[in-house]
PDB file of N, CA and C in Angstrom:
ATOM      1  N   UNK A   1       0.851  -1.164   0.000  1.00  0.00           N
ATOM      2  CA  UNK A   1       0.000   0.000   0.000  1.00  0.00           C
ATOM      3  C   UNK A   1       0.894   1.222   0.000  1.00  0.00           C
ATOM      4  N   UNK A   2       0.731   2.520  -0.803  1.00  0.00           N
ATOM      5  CA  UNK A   2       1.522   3.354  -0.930  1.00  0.00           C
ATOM      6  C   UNK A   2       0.780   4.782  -0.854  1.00  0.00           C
ATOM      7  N   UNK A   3      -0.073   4.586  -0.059  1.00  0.00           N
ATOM      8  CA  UNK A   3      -0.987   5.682   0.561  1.00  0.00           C
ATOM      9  C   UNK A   3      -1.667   5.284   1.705  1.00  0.00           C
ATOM     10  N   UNK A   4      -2.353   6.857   2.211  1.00  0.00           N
ATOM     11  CA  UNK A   4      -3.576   6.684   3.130  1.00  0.00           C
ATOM     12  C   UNK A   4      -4.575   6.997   2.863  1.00  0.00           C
ATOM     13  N   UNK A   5      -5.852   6.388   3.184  1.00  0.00           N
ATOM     14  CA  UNK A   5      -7.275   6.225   2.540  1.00  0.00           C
ATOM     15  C   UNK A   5      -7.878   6.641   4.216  1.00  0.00           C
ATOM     16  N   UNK A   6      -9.604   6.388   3.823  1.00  0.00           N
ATOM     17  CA  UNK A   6     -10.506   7.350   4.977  1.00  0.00           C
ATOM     18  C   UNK A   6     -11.666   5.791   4.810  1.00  0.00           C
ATOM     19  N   UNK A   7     -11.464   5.678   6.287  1.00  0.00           N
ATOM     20  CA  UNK A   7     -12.673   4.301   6.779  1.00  0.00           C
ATOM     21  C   UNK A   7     -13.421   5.345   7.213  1.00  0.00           C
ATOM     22  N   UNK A   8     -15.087   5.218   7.076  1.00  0.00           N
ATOM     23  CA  UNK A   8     -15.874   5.661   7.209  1.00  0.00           C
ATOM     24  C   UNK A   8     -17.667   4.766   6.856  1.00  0.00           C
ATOM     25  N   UNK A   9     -18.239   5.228   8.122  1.00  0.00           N
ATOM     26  CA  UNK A   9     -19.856   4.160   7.484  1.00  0.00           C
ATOM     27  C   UNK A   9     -20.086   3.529   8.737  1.00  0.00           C
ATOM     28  N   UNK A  10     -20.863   2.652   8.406  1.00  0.00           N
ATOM     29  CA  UNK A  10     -21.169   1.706   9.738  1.00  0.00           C
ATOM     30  C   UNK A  10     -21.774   0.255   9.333  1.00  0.00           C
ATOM     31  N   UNK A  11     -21.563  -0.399  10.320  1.00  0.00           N
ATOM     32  CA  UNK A  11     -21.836  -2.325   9.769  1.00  0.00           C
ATOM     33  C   UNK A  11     -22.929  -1.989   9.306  1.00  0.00           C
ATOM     34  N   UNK A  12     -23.801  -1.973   9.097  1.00  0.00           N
ATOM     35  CA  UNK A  12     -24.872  -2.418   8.402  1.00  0.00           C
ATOM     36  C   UNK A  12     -24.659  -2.167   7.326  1.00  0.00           C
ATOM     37  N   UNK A  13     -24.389  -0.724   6.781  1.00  0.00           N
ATOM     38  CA  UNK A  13     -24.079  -0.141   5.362  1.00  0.00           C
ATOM     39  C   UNK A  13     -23.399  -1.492   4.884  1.00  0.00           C
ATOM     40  N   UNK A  14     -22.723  -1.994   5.389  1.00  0.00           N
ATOM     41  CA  UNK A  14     -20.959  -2.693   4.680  1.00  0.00           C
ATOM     42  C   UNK A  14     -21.795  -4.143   4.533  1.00  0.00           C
ATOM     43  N   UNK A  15     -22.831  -4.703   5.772  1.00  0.00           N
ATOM     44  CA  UNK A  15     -23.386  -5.852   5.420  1.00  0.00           C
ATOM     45  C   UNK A  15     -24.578  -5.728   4.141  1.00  0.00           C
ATOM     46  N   UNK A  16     -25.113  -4.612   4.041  1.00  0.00           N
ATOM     47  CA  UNK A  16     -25.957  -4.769   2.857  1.00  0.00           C
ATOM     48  C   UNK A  16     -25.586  -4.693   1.826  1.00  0.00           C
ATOM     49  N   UNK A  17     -24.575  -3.693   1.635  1.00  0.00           N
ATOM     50  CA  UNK A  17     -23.630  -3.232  -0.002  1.00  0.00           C
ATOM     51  C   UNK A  17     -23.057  -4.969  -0.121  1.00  0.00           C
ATOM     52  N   UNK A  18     -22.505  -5.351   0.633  1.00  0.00           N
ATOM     53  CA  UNK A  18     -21.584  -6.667   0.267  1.00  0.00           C
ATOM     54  C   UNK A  18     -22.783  -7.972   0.283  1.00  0.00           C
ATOM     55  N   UNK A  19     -23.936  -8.060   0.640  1.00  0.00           N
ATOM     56  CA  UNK A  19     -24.653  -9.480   1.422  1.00  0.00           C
ATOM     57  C   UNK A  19     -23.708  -9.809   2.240  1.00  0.00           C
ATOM     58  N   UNK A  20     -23.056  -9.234   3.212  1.00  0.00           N
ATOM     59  CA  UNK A  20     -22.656  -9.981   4.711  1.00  0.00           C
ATOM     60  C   UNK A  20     -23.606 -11.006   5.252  1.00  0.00           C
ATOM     61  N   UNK A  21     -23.116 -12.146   5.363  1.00  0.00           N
ATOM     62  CA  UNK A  21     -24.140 -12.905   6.666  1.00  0.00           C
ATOM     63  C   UNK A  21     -23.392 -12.953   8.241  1.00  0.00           C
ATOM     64  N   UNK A  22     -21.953 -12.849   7.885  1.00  0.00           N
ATOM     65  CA  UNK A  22     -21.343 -12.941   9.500  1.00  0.00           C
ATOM     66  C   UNK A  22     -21.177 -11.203   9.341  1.00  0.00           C
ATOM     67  N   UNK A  23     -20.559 -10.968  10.646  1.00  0.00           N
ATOM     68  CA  UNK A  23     -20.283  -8.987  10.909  1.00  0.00           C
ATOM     69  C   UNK A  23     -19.616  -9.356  11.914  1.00  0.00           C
ATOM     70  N   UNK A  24     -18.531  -8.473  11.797  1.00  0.00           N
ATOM     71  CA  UNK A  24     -17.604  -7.879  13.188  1.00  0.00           C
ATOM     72  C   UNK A  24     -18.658  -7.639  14.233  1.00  0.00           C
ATOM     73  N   UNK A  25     -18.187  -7.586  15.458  1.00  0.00           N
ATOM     74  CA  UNK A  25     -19.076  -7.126  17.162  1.00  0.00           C
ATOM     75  C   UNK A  25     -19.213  -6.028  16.935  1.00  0.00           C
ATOM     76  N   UNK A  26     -18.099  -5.078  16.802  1.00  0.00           N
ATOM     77  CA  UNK A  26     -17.969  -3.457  17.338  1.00  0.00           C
ATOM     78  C   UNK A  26     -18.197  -2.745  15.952  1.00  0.00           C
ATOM     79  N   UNK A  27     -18.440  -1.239  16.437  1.00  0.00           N
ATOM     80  CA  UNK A  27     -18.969  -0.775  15.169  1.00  0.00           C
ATOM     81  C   UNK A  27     -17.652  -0.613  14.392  1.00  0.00           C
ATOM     82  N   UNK A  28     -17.997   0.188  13.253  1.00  0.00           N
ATOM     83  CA  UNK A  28     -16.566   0.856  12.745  1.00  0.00           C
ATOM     84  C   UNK A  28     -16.163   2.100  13.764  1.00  0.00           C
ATOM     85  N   UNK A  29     -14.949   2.181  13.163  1.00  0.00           N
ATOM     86  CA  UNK A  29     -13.828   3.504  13.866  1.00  0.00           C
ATOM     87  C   UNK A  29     -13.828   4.506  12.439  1.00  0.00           C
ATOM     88  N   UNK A  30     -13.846   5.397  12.607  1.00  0.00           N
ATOM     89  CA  UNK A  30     -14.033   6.050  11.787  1.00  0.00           C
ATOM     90  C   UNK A  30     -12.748   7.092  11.443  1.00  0.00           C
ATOM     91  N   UNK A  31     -12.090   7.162  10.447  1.00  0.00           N
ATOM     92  CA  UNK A  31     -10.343   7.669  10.466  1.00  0.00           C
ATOM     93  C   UNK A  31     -10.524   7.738   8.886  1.00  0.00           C
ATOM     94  N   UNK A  32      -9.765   9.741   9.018  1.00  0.00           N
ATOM     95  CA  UNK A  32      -9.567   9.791   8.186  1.00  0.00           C
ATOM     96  C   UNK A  32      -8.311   9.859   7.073  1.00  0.00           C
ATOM     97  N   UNK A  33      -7.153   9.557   8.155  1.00  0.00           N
ATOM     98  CA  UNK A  33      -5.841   8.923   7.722  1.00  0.00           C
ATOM     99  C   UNK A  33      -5.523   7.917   7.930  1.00  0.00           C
ATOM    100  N   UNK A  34      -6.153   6.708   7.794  1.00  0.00           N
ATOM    101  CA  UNK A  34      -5.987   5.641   7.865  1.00  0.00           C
ATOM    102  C   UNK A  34      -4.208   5.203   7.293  1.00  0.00           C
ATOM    103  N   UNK A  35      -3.262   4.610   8.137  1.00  0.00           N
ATOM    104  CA  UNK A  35      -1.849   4.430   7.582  1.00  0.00           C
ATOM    105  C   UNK A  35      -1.647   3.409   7.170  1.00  0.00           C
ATOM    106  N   UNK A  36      -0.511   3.539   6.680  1.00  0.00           N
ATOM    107  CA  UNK A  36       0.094   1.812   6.097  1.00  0.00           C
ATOM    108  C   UNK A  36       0.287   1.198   7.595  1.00  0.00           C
ATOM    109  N   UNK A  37      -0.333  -0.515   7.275  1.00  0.00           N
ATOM    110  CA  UNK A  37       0.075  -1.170   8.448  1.00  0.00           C
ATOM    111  C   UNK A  37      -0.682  -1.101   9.819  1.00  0.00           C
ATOM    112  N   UNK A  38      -1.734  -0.580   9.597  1.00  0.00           N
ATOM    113  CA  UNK A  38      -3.018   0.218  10.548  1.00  0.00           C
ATOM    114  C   UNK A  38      -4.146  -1.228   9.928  1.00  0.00           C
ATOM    115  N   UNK A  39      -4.281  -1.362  11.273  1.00  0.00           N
ATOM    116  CA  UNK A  39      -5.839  -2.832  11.107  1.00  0.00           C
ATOM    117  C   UNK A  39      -6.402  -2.061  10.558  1.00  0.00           C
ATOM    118  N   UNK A  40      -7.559  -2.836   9.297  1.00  0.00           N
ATOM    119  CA  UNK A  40      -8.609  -2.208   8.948  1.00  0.00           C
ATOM    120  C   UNK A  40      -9.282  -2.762   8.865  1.00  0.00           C
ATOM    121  N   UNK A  41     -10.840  -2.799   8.799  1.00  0.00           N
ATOM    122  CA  UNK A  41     -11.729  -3.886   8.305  1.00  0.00           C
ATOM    123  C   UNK A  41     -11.689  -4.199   7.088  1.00  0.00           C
ATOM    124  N   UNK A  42     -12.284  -5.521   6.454  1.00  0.00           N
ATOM    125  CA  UNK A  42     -12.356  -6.071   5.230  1.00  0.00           C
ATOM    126  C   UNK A  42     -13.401  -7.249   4.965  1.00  0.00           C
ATOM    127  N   UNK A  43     -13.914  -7.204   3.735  1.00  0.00           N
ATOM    128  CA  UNK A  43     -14.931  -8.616   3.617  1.00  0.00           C
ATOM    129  C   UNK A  43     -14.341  -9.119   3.038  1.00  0.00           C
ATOM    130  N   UNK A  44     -14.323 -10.650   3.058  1.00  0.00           N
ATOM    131  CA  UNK A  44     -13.581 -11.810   2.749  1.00  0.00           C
ATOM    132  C   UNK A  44     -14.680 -12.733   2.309  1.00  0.00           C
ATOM    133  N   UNK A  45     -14.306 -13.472   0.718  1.00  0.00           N
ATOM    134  CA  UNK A  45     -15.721 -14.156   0.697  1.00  0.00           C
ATOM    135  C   UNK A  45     -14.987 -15.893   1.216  1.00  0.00           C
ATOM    136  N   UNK A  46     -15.725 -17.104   1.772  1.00  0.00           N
ATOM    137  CA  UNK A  46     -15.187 -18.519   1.175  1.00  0.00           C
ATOM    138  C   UNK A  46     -16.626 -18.978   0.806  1.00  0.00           C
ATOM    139  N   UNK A  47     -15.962 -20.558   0.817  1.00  0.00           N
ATOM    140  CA  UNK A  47     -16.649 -21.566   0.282  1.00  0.00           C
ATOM    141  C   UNK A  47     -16.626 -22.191   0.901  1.00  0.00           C
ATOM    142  N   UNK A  48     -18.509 -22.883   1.374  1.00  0.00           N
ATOM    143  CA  UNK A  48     -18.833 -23.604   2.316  1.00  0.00           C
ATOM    144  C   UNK A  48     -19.391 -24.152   1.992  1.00  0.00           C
ATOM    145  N   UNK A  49     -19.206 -25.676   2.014  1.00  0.00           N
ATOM    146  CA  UNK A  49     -19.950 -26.843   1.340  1.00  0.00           C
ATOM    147  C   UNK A  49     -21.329 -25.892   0.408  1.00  0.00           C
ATOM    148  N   UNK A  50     -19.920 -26.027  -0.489  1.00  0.00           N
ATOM    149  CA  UNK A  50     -20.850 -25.210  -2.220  1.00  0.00           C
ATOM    150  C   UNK A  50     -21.401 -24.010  -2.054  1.00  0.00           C
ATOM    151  N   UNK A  51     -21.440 -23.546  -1.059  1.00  0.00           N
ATOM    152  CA  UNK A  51     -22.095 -22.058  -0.973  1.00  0.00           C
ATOM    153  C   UNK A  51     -20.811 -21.238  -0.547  1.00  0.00           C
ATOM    154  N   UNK A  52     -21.185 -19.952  -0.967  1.00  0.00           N
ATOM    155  CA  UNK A  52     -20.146 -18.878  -1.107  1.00  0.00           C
ATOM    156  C   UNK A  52     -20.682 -17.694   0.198  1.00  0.00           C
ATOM    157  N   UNK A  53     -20.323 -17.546   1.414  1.00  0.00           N
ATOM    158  CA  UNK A  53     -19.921 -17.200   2.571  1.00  0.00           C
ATOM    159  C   UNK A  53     -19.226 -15.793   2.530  1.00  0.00           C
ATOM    160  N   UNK A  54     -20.410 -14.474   2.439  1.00  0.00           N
ATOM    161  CA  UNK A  54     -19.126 -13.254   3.276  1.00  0.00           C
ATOM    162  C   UNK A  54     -19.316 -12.899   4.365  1.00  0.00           C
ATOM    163  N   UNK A  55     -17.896 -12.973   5.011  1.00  0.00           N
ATOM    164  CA  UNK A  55     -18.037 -12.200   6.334  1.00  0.00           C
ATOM    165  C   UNK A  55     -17.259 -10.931   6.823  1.00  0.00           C
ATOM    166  N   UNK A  56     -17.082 -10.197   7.500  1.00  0.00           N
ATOM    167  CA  UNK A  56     -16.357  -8.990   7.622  1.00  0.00           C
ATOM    168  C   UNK A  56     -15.620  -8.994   8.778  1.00  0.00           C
ATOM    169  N   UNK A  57     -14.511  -8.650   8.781  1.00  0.00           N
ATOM    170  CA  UNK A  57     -13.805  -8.288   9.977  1.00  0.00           C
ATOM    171  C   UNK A  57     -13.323  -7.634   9.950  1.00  0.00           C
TER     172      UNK A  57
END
């Protein structure tokens, strides 16, 4: 990564735009210099006996 970007929104937004079925506990943090090497959230899709699974963390 060779910049900083701006987390902003809240779980629900992120579970409906994506179809989330799992969600992080806590809400988002909201930052608008997010740095290199700084946790961020992300949706991740797998595969679960044949079905395709997103969840966010």
């Amino acid at each position: 990564m060779c910049g900083r970007f701006v987390t902003a929104g809240n779980k629900v937004a992120i579970r409906d735009a994506f179809s989330v079925e799992e969600t992080f506990e806590d809400e988002l943090k909201r930052s608008w210099n997010v740095a290199p090497m700084q946790g961020i959230p992300f949706v991740s899709e797998q595969l679960r006996e044949g079905e395709l699974v997103r969840r966010s963390r």
